[in-house]
N, C-alpha and C. Protein backbone atom coordinates (compact mmCIF):
# COMPACT_ATOMS: atom_id res chain seq x y z
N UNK A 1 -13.61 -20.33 -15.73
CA UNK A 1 -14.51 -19.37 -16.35
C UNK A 1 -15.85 -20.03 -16.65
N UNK A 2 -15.97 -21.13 -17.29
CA UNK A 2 -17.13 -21.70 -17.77
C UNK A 2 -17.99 -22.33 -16.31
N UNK A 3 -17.36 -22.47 -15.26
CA UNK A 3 -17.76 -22.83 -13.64
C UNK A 3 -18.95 -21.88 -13.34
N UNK A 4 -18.10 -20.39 -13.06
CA UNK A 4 -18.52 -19.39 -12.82
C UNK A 4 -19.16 -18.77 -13.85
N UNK A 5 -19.53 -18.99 -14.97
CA UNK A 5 -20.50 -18.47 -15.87
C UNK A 5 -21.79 -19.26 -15.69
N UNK A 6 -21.58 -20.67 -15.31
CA UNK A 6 -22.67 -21.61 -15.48
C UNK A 6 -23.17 -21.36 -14.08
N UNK A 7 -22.66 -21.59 -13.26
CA UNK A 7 -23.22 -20.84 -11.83
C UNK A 7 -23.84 -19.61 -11.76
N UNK A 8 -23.50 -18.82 -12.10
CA UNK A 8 -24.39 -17.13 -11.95
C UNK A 8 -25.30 -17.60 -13.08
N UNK A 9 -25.44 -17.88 -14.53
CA UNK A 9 -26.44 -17.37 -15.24
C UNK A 9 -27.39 -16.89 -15.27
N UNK A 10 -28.43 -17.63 -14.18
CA UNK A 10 -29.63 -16.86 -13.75
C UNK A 10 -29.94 -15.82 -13.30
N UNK A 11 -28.56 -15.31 -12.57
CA UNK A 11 -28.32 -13.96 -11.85
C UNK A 11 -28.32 -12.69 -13.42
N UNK A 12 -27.79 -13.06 -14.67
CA UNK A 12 -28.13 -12.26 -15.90
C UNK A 12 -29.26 -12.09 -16.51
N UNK A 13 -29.61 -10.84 -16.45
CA UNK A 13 -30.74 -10.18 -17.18
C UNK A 13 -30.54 -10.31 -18.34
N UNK A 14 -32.11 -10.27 -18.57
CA UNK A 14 -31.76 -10.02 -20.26
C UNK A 14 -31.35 -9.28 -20.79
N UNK A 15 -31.23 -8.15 -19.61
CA UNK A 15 -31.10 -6.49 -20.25
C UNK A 15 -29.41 -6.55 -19.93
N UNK A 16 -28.97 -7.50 -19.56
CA UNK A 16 -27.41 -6.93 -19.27
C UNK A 16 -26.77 -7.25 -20.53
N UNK A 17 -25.15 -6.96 -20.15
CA UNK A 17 -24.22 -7.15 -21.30
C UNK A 17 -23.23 -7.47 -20.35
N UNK A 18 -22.49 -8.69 -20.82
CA UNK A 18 -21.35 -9.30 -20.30
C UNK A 18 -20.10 -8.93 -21.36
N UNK A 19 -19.56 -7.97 -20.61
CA UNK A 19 -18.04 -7.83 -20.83
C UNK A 19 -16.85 -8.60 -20.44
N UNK A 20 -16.06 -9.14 -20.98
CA UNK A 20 -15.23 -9.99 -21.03
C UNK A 20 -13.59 -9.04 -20.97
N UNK A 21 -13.14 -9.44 -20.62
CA UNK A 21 -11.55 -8.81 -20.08
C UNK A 21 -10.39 -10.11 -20.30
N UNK A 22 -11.36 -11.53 -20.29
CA UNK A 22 -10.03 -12.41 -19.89
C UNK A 22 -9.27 -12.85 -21.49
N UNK A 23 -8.48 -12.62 -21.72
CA UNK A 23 -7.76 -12.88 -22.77
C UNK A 23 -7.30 -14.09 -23.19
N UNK A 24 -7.83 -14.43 -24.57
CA UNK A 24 -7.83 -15.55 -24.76
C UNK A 24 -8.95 -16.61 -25.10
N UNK A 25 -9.87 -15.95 -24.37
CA UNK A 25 -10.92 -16.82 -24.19
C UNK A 25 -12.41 -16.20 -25.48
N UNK A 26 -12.13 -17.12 -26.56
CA UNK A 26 -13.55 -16.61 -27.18
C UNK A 26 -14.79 -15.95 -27.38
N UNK A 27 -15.39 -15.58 -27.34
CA UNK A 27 -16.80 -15.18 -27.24
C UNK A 27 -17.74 -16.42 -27.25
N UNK A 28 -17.48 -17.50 -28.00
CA UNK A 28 -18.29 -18.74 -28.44
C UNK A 28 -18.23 -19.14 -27.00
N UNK A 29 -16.97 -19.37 -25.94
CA UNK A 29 -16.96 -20.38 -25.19
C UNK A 29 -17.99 -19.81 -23.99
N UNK A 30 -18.21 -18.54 -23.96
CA UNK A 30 -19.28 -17.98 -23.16
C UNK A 30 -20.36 -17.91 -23.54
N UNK A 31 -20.55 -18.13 -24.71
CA UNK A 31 -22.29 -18.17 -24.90
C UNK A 31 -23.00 -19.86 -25.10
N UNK A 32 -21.80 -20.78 -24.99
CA UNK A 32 -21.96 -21.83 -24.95
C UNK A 32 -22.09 -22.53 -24.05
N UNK A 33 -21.55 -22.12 -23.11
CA UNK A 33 -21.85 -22.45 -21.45
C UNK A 33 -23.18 -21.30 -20.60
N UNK A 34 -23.52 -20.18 -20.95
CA UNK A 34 -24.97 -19.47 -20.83
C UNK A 34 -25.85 -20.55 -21.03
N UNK A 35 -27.03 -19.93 -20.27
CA UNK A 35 -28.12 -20.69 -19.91
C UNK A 35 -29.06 -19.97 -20.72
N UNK A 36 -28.67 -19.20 -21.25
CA UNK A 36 -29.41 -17.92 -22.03
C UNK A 36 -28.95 -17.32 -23.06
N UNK A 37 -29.29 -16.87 -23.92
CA UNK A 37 -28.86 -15.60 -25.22
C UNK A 37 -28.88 -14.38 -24.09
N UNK A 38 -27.24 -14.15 -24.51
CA UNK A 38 -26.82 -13.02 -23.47
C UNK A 38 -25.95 -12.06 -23.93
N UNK A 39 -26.47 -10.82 -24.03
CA UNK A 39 -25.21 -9.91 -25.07
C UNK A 39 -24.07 -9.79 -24.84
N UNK A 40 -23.30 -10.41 -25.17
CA UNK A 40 -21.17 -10.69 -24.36
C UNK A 40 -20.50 -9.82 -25.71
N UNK A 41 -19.14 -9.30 -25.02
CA UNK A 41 -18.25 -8.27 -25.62
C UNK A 41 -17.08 -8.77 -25.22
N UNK A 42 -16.39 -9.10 -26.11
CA UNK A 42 -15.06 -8.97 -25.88
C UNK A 42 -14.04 -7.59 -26.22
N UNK A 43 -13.18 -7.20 -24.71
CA UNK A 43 -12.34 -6.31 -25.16
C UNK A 43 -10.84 -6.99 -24.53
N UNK A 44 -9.78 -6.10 -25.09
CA UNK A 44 -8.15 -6.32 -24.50
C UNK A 44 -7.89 -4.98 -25.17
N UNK A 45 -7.93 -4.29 -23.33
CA UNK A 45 -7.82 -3.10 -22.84
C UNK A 45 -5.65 -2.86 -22.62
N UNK A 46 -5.49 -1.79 -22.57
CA UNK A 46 -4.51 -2.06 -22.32
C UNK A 46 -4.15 -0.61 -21.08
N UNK A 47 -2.74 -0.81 -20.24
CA UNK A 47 -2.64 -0.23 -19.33
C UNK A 47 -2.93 1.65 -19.66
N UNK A 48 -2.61 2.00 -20.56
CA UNK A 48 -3.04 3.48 -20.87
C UNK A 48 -4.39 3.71 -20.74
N UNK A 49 -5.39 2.69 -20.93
CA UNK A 49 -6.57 2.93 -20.86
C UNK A 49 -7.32 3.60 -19.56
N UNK A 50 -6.01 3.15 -17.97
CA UNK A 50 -6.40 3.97 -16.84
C UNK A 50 -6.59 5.11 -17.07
N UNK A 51 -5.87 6.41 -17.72
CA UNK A 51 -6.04 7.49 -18.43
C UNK A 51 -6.61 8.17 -19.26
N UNK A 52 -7.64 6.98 -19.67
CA UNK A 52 -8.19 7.56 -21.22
C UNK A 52 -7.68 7.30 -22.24
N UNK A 53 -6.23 6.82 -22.18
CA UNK A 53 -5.47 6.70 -23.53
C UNK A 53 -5.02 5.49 -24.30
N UNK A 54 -5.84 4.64 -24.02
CA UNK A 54 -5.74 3.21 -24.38
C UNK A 54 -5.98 2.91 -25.70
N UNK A 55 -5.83 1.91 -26.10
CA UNK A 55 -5.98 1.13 -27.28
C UNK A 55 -6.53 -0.18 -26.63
N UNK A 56 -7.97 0.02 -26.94
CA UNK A 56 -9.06 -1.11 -26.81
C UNK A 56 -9.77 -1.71 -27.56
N UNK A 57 -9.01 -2.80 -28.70
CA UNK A 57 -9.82 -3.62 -29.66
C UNK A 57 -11.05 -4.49 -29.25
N UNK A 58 -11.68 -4.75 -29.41
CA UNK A 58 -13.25 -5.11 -28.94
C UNK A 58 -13.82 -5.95 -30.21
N UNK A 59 -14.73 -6.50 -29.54
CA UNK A 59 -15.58 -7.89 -30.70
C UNK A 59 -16.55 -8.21 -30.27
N UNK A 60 -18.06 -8.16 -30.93
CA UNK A 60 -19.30 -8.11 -30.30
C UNK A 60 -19.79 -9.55 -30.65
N UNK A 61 -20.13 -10.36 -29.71
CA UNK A 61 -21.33 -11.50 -29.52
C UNK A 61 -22.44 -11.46 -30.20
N UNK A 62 -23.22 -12.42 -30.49
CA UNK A 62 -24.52 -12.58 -31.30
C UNK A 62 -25.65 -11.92 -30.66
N UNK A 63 -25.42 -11.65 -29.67
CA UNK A 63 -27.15 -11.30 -29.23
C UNK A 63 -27.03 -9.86 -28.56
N UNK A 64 -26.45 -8.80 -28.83
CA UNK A 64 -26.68 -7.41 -28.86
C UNK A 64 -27.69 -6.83 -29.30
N UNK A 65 -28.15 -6.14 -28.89
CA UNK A 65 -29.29 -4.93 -29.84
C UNK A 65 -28.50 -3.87 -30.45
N UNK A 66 -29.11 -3.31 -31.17
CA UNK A 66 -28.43 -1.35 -31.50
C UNK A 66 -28.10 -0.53 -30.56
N UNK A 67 -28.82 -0.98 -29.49
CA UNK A 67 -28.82 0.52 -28.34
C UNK A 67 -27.44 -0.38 -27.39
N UNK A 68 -27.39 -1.72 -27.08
CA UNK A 68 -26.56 -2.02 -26.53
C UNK A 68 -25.23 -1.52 -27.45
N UNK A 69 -24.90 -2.18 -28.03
CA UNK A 69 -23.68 -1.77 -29.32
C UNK A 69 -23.13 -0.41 -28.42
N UNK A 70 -24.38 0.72 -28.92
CA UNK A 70 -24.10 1.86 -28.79
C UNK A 70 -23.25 2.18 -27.37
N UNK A 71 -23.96 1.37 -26.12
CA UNK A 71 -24.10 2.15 -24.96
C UNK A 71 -21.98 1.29 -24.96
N UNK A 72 -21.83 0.07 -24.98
CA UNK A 72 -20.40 -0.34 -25.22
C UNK A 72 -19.57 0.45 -26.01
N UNK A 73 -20.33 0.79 -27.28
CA UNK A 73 -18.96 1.90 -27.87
C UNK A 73 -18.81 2.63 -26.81
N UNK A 74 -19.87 3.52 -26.68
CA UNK A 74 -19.79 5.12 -25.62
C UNK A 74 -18.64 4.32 -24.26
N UNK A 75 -18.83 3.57 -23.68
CA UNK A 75 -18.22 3.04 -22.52
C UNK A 75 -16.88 3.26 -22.76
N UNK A 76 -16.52 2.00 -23.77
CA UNK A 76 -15.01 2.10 -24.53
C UNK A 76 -14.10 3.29 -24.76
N UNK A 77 -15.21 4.03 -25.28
CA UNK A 77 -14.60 5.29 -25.82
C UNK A 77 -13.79 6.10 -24.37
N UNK A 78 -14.43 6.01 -23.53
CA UNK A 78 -14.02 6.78 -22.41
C UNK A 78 -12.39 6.05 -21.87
N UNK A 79 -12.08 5.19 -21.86
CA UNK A 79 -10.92 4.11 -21.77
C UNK A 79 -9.81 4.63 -22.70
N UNK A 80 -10.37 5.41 -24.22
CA UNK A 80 -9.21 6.04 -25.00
C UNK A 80 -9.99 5.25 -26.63
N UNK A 81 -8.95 4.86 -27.36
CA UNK A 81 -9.69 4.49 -28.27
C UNK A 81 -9.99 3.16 -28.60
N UNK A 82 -11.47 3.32 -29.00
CA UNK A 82 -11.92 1.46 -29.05
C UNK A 82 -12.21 1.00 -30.34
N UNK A 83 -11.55 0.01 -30.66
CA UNK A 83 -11.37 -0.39 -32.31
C UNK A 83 -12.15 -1.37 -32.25
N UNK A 84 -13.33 -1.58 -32.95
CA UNK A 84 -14.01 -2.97 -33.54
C UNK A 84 -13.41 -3.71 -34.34
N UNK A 85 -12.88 -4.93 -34.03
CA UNK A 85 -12.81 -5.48 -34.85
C UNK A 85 -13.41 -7.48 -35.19
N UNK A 86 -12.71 -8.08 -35.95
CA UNK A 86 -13.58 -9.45 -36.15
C UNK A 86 -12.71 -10.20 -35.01
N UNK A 87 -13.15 -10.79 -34.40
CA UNK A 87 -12.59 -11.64 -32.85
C UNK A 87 -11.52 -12.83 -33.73
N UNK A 88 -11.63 -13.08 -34.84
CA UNK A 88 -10.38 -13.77 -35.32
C UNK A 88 -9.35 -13.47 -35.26
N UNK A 89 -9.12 -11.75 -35.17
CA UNK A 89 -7.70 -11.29 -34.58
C UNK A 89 -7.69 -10.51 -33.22
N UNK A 90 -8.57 -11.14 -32.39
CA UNK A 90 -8.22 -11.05 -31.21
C UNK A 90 -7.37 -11.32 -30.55
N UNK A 91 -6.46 -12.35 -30.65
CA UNK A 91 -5.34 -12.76 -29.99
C UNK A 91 -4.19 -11.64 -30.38
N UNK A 92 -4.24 -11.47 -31.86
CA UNK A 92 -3.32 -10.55 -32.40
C UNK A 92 -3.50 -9.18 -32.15
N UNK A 93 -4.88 -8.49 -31.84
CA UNK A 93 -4.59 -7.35 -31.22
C UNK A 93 -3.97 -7.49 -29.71
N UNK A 94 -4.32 -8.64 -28.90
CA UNK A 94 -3.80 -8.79 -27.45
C UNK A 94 -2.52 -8.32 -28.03
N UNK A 95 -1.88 -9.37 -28.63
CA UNK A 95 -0.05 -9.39 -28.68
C UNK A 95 0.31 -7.64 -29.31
N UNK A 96 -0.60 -7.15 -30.05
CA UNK A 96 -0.44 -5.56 -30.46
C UNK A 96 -0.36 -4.77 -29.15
N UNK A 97 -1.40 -4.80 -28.61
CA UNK A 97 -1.63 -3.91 -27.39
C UNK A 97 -1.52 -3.88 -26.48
N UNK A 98 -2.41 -5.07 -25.57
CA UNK A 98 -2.04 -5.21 -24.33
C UNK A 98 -0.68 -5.19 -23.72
N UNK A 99 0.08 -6.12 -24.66
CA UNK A 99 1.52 -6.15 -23.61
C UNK A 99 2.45 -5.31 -24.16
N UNK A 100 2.23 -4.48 -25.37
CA UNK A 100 3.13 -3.51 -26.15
C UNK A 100 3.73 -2.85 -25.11
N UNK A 101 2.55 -1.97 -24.13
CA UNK A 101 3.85 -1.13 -22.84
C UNK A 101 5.06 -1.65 -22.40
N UNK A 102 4.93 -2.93 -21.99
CA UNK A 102 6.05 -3.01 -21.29
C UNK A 102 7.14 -3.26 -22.15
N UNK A 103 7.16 -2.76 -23.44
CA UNK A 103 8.54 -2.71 -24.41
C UNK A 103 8.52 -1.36 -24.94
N UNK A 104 7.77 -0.22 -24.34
CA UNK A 104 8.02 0.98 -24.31
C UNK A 104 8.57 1.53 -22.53
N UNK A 105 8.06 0.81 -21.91
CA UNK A 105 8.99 1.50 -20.29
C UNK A 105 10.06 1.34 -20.74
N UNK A 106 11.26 0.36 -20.99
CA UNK A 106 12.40 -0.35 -20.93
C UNK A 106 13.47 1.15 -21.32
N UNK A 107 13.03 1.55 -22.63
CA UNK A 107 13.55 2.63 -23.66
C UNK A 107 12.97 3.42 -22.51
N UNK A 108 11.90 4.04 -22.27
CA UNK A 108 11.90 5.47 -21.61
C UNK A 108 12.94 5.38 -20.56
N UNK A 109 13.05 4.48 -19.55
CA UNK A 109 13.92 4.22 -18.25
C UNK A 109 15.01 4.47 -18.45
N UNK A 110 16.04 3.65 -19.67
CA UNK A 110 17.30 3.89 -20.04
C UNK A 110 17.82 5.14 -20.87
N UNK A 111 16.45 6.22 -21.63
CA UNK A 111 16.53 7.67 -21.50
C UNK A 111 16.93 8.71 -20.58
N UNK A 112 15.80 8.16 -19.66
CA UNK A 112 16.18 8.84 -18.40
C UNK A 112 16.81 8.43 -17.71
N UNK A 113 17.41 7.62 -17.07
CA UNK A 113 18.24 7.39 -16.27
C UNK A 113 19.98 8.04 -16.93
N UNK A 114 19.43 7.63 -18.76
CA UNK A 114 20.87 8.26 -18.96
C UNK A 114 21.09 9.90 -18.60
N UNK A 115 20.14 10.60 -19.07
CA UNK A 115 20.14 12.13 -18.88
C UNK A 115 20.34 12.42 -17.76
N UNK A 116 19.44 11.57 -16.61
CA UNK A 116 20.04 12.23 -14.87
C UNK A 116 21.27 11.64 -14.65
N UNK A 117 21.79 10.94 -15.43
CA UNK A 117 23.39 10.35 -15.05
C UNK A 117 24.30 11.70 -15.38
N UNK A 118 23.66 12.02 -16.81
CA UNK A 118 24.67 13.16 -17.40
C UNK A 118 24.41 14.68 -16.85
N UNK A 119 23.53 14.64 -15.65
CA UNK A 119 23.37 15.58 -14.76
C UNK A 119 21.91 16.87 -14.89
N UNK A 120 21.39 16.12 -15.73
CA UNK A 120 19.86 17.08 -16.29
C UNK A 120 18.78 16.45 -15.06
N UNK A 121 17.99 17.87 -14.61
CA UNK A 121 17.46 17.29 -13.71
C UNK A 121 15.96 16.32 -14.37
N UNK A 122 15.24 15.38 -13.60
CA UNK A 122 14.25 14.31 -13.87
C UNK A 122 13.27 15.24 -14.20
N UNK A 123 12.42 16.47 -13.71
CA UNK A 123 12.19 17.36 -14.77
C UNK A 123 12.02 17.77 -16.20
N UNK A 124 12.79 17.89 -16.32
CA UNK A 124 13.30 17.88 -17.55
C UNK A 124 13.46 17.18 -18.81
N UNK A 125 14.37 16.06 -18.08
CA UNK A 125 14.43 14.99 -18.67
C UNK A 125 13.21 14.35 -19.09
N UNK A 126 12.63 13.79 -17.95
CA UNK A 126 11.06 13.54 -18.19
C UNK A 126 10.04 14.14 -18.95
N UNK A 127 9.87 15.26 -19.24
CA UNK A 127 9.23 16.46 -20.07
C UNK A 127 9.94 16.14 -21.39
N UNK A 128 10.99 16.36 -21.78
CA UNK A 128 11.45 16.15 -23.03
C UNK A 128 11.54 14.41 -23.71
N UNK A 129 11.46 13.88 -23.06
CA UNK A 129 11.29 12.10 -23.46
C UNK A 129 9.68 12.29 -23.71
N UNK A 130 8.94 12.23 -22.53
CA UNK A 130 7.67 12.36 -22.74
C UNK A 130 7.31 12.89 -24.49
N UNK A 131 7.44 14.27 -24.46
CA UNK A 131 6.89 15.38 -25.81
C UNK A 131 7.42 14.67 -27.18
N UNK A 132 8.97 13.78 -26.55
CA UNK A 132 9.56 13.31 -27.85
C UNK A 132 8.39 12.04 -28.70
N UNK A 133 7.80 11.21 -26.94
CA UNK A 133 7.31 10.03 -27.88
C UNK A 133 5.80 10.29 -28.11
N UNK A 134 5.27 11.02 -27.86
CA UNK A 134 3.60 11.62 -27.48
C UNK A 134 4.12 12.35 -29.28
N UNK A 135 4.99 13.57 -29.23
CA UNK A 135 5.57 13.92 -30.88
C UNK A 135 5.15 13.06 -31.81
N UNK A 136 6.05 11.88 -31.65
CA UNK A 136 6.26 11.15 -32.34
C UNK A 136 4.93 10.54 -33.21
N UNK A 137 4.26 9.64 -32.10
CA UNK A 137 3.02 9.36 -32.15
C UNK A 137 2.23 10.36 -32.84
N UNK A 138 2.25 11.54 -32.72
CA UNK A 138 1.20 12.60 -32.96
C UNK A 138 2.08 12.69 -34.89
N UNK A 139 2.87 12.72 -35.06
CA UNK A 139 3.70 12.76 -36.63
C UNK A 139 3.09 11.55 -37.51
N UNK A 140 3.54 10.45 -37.00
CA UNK A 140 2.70 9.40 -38.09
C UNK A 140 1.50 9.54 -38.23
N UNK A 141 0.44 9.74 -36.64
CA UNK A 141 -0.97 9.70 -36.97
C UNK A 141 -1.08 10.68 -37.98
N UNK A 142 -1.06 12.54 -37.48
CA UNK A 142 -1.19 13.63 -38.64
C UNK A 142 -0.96 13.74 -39.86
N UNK A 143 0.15 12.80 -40.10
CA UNK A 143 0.69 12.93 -41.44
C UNK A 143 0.60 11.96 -42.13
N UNK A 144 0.10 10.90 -41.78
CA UNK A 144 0.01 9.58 -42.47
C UNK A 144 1.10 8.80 -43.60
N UNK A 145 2.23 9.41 -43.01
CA UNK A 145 2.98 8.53 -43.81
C UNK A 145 3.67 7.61 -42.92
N UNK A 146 4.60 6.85 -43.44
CA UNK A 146 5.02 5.64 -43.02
C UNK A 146 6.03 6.33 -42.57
N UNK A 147 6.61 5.39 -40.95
CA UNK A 147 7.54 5.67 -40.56
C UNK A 147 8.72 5.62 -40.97
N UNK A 148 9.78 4.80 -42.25
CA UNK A 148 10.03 4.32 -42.95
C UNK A 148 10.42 5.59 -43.33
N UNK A 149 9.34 6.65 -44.30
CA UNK A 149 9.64 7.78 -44.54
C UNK A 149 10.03 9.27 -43.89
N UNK A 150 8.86 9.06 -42.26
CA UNK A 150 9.42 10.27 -41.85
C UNK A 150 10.78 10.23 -40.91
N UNK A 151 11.26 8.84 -40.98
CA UNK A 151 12.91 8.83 -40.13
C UNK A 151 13.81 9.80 -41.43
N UNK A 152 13.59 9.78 -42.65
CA UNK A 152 14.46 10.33 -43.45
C UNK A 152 14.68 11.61 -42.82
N UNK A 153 13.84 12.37 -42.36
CA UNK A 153 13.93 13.47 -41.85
C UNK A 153 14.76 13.97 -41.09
N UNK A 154 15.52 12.52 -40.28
CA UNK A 154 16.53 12.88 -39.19
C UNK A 154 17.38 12.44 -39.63
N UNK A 155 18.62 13.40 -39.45
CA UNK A 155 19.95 13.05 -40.50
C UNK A 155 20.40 11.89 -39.88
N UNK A 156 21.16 11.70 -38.09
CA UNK A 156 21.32 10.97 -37.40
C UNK A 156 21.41 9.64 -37.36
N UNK A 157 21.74 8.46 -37.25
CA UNK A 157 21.82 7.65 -37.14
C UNK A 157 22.31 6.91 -36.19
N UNK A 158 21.58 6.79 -34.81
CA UNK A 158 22.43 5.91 -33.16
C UNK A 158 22.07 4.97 -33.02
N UNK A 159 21.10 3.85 -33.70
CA UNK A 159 20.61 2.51 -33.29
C UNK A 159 20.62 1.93 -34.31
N UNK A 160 20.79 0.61 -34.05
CA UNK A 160 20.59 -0.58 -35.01
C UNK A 160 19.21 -0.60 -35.61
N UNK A 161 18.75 -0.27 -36.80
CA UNK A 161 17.47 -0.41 -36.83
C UNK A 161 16.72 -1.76 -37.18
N UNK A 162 17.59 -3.02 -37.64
CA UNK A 162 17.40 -4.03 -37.91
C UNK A 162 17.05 -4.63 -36.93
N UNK A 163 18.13 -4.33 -36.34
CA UNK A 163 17.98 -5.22 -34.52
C UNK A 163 17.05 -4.60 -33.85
N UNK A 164 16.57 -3.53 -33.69
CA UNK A 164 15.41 -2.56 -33.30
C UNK A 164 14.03 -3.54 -33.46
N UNK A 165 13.91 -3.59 -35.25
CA UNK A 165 12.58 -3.99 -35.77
C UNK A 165 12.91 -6.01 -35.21
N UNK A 166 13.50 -6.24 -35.45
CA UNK A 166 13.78 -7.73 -35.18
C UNK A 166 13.09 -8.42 -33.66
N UNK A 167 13.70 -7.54 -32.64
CA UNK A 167 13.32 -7.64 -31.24
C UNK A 167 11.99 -7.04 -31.19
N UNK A 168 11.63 -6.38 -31.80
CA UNK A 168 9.65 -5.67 -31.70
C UNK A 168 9.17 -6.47 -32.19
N UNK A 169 9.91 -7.71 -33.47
CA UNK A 169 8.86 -8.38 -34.14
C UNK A 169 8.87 -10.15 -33.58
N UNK A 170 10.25 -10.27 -32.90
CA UNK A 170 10.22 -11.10 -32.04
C UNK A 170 9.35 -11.11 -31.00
N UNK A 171 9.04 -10.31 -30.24
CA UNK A 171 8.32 -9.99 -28.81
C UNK A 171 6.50 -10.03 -29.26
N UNK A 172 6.56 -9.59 -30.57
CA UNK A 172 5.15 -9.72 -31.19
C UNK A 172 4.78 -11.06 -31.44
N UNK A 173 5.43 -11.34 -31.84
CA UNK A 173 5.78 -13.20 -32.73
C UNK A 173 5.47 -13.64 -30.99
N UNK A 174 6.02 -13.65 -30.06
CA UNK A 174 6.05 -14.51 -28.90
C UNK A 174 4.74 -14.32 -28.43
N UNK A 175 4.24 -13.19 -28.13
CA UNK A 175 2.93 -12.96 -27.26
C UNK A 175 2.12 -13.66 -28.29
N UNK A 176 1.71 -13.12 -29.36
CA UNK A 176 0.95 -14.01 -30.09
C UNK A 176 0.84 -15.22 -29.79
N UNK A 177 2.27 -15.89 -30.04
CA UNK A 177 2.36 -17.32 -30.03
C UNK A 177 1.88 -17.60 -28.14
N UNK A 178 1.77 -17.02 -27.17
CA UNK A 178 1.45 -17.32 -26.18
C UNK A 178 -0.20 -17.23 -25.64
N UNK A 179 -0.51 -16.26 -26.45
CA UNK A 179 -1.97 -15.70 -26.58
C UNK A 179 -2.88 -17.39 -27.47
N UNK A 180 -2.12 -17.38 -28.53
CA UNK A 180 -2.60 -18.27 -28.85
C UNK A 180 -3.07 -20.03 -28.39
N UNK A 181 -1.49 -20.22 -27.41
CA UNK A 181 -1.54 -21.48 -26.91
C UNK A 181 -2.61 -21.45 -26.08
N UNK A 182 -2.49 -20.48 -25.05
CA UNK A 182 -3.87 -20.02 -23.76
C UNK A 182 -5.06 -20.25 -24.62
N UNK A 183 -5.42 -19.94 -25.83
CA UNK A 183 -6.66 -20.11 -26.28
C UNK A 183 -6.96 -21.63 -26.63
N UNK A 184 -6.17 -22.11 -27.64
CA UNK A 184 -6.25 -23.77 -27.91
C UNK A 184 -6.29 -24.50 -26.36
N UNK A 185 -5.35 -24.27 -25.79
CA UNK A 185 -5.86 -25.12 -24.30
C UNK A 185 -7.48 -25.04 -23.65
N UNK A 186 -8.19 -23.73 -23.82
CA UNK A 186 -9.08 -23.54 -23.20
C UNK A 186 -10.60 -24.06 -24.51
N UNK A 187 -10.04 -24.42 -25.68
CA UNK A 187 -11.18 -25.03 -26.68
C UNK A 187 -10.54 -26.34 -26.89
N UNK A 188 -9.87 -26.85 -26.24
CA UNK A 188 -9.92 -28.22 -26.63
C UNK A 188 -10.82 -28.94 -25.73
């Protein structure tokens, strides 16, 4: 990264803005290898964002203007939603977001696969998993209470919920901890 930043520089306007995608990697370590004060953004986009429906935490560099800021929110926004926040928990939104999907396919797959086992067509099945977790999502945001509270709602009880939260907070705990090593290697 710092190769290919130090090589192009001259090729950056003053008027541009360097967006950043690679995870892990600071904001400092790109404006430190620039040949120039250059407006850089960090985001960690995540796969919903092909759709519009992403969760895109973002962290702005020293040398932005107002109108730049602006024209990056507006950008972001189109990706789904873009959260500012302080690049100290950048790694920790990575381990939030970016890799969160692939511990939501796992559960949708073994939904459906169970329902077309038990003879409901993929249709169907698919439509009702879908509405259940899009629901879901749409209940905590609207209502703002804690999930904690609105499970009371369902008499039911089919999963371990210990072991549930344990393995979500394991898998969080790991990316982090992997997000993090990638970064110390690349500032030492």
């Amino acid at each position: 990264m710092k190769a290919v930043l130090s090589e192009n520089c001259k090729m950056i306007r003053d008027d541009h803005v360097l967006i950043s995608l690679a995870a892990a990697i600071p904001l400092w370590i790109f404006e430190s290898v620039l040949c120039k004060d250059v407006a850089t953004v960090r985001v960690i986009p995540n796969t919903p964002s092909q759709i519009g429906k992403g969760a895109n935490p973002y962290c702005l560099g020293k040398h932005l203007t107002k109108q730049q800021i602006k024209d990056v929110e507006e950008l972001l926004s189109v990706f789904g939603l873009a959260v500012k926040i302080d690049e100290s928990h950048m790694n920790l939104a990575t381990a939030l977001s970016a890799v969160r999907p692939t511990y939501f396919f796992p559960a949708f797959k073994a939904m459906k696969d169970f329902a077309l086992k038990k003879g409901m067509n993929e249709e169907e099945a698919v439509g009702i998993i879908l509405q259940t977790i899009s629901g879901t999502a749409e209940l905590v945001k609207e209502t703002g209470k804690d999930p904690e509270e609105l499970k009371l709602m369902i008499g039911t009880r089919t999963i371990d919920e210990e072991s549930v939260k344990e393995i979500f907070t394991k898998a969080v705990e790991d990316a982090l901890s992997k997000v993090n090593s990638a970064t110390q290697k690349l500032t030492e």
